[in-house]
Protein backbone atom coordinates (compact mmCIF):
# COMPACT_ATOMS: atom_id res chain seq x y z
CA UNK A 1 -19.60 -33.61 -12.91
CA UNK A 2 -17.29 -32.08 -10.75
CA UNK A 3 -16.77 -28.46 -11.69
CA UNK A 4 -12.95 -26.76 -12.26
CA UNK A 5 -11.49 -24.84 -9.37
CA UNK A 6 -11.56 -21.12 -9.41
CA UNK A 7 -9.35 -19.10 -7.89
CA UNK A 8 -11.57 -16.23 -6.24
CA UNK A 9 -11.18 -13.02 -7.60
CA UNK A 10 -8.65 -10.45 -5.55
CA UNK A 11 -8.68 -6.72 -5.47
CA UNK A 12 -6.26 -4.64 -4.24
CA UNK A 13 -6.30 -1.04 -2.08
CA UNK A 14 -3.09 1.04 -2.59
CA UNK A 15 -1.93 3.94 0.18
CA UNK A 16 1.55 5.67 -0.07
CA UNK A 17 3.89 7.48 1.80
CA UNK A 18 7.31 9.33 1.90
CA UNK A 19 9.99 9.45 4.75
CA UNK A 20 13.42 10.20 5.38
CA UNK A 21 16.16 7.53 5.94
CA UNK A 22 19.02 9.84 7.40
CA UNK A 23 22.04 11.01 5.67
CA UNK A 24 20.02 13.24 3.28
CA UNK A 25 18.03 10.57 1.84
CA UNK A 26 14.73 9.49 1.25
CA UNK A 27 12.13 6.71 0.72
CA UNK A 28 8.88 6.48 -1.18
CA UNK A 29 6.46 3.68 -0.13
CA UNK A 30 3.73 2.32 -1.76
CA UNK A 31 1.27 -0.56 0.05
CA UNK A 32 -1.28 -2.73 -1.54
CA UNK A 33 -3.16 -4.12 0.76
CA UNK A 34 -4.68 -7.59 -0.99
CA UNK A 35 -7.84 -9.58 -0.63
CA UNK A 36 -10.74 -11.48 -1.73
CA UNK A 37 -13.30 -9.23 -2.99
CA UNK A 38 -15.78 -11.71 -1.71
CA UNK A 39 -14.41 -10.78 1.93
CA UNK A 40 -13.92 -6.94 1.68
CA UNK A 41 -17.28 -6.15 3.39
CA UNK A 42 -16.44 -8.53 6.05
CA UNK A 43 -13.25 -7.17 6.63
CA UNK A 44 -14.29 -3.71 6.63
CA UNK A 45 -16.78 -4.50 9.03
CA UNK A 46 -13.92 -5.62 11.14
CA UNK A 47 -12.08 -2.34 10.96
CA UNK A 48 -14.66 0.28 11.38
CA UNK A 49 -15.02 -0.15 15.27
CA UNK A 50 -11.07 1.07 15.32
CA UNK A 51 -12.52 4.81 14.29
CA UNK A 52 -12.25 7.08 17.47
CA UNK A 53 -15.56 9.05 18.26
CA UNK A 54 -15.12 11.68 15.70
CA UNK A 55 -12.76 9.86 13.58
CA UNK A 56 -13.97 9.19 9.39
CA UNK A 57 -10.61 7.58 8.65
CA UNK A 58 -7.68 5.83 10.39
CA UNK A 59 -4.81 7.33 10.12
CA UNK A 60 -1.69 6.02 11.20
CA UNK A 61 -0.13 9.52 12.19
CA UNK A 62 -3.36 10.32 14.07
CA UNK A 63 -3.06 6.94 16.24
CA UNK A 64 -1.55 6.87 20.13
CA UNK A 65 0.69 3.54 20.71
CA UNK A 66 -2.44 1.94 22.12
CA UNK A 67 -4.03 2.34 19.66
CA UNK A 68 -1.64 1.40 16.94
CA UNK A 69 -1.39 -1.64 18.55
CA UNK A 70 -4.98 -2.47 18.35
CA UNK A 71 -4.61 -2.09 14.47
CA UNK A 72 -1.92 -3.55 13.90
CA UNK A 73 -3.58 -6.87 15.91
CA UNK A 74 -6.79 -6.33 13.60
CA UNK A 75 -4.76 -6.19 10.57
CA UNK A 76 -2.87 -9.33 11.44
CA UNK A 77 -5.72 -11.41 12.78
CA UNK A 78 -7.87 -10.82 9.56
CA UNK A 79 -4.33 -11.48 7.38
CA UNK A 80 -4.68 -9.73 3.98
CA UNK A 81 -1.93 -9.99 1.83
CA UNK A 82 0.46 -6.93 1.44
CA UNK A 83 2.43 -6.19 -1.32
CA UNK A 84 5.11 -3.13 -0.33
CA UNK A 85 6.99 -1.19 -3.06
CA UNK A 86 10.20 1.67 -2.48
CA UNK A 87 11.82 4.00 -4.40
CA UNK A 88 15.52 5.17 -2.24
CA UNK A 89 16.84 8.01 -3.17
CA UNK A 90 18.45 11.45 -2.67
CA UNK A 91 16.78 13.67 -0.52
CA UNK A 92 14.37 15.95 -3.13
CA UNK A 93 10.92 17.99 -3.12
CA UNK A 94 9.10 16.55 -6.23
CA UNK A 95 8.19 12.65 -5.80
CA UNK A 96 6.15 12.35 -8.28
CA UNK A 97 8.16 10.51 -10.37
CA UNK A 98 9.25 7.84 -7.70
CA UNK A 99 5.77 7.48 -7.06
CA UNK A 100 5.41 6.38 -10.97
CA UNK A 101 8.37 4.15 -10.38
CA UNK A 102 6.83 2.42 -7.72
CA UNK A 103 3.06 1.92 -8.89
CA UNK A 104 5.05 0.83 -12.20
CA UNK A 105 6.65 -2.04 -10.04
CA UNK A 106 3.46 -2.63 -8.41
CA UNK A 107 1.32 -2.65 -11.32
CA UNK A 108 3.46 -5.52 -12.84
CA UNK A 109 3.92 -7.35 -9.53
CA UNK A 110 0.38 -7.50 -9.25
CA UNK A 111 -0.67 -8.77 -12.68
CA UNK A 112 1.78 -11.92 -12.04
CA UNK A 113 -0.81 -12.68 -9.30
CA UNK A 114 -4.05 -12.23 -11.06
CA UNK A 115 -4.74 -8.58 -9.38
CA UNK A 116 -6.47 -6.64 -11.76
CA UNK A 117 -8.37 -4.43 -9.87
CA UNK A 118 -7.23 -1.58 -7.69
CA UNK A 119 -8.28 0.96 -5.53
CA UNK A 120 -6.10 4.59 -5.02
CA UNK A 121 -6.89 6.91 -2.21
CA UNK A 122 -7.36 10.56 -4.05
CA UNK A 123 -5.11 12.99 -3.92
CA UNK A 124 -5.98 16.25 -6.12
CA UNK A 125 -8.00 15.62 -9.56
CA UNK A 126 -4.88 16.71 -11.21
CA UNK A 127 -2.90 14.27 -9.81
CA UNK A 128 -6.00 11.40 -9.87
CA UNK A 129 -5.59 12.41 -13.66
CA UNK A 130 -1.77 11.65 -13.84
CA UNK A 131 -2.41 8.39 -12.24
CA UNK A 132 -4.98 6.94 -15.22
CA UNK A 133 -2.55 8.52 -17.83
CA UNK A 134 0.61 6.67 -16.44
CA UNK A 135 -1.39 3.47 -16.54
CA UNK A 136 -2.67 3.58 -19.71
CA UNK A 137 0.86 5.11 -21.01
CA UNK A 138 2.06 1.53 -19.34
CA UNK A 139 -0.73 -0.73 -21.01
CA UNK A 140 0.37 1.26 -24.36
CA UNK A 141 3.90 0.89 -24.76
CA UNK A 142 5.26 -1.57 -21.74
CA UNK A 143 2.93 -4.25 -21.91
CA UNK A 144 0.93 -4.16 -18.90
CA UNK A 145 -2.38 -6.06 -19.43
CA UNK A 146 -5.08 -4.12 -20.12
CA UNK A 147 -7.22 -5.85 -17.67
CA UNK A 148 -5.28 -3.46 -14.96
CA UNK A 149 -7.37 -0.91 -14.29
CA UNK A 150 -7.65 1.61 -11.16
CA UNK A 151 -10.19 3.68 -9.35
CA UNK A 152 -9.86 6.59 -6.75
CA UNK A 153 -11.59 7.15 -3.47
CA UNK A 154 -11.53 8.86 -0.11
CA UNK A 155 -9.79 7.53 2.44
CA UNK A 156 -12.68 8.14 4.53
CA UNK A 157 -15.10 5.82 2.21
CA UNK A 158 -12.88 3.05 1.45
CA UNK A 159 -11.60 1.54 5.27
CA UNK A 160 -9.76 -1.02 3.47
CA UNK A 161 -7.19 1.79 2.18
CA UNK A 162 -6.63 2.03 6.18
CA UNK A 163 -5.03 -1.44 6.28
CA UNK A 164 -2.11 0.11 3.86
CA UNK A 165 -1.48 3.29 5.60
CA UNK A 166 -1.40 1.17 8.62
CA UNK A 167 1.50 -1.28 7.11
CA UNK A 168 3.25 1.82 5.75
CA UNK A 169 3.43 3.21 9.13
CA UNK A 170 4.59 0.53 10.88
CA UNK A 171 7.61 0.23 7.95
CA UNK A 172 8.50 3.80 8.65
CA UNK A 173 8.17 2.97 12.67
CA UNK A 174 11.12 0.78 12.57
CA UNK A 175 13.08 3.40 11.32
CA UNK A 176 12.20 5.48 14.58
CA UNK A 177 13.32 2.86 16.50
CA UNK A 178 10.20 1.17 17.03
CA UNK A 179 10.27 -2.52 15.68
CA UNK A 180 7.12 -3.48 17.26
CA UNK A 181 4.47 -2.90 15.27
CA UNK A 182 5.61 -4.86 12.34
CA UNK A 183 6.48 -7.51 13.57
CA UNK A 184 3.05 -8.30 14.79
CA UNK A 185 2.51 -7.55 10.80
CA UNK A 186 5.09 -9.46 9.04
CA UNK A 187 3.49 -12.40 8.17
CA UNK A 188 0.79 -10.26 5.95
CA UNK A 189 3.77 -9.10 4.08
CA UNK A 190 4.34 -11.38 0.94
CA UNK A 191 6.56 -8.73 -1.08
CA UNK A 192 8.77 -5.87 0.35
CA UNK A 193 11.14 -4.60 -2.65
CA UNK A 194 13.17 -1.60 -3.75
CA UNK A 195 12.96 -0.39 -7.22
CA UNK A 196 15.72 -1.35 -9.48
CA UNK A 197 16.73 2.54 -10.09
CA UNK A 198 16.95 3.04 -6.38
CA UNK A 199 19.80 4.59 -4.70
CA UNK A 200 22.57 2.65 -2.17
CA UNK A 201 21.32 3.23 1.23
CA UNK A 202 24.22 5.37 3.31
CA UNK A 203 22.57 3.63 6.45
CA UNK A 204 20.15 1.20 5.22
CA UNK A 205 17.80 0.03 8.24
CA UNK A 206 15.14 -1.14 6.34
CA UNK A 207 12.99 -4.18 8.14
């Protein structure tokens, strides 16, 4: 008897970042770099070699253009899906309520897809803590499933969180002028959307 299809099991590995967009505003970015969890191993395989001598995580920031070009070729040639979520808006200090507007987005994205499972990088315990509550205030009274569920880990343990700093900082490249980068990574990138509370853009050069 032939046996029903299954559609393999995905996980996905969630990195953020914040960076101006001129005329006082600002733009929060979260990345959730998406894959088979039957592959992960494979693929981080793939991306430890990109370390420097010294290096225990890949950093985007950290990276010389030769070298972001070497990532951003890994990245593309092992093709993970890459979900991108932004929050616009004026120009402030505390962000951590776009960043619950944009895992919010995520989170519901994701669930449309069958992603249930998702890895955070760790910030402080206090804010790990925030994180869990906001998700379970979610599951409670919006209706995200309760399969959702998230973990947090170092950047430095997890090298497939490196695939979503990488995406993030070739999204905030173009805004230096530097086009490049994504476009080597564009076809990995199946969503790229603003939340619906963002701001208008003043001078909106988003890729």
């Amino acid at each position: 008897m032939t046996q029903p299809w299954v559609a393999p099991a995905m996980a996905g590995y969630v990195d953020e970042s914040s960076a101006p967009r001129g005329e006082g505003q600002r733009e929060y970015l979260i990345c959730a770099a998406i894959a088979p969890t039957a592959e992960t191993e494979a693929i981080r395989e793939r991306l430890r070699p990109l370390l420097r001598p010294g290096q225990r995580k890949l950093h985007w920031t950290d990276a010389g253009s030769g070298d972001r070009r070497k990532i951003v070729e890994t990245i593309a040639a092992l093709e993970p899906m890459n979900v991108v979520v932004t929050h616009l808006s004026e120009a402030q200090r505390k962000e951590e309520r776009f960043r619950r507007k944009c895992l919010e987005l995520l989170y519901f994205e994701l669930v449309g897809t069958e992603v249930f499972d998702l890895t955070l990088e760790c910030r402080t315990r206090a804010q790990d803590k925030n994180d869990r509550a906001h998700i379970v205030a979610l599951q409670g009274s919006h209706g995200l499933d309760r399969r959702m569920r998230i973990a947090h880990v170092r950047g430095e343990a997890e090298p497939m969180l490196w695939i979503a700093d990488a995406v993030l900082g070739a999204i905030n490249d173009v805004h230096r002028g530097e086009p490049g980068y994504l476009r080597i990574l564009e076809h990995t990138i199946v969503l790229n959307e603003r939340t619906a509370s963002s701001v208008v853009p003043r001078q909106d050069e988003r890729p």
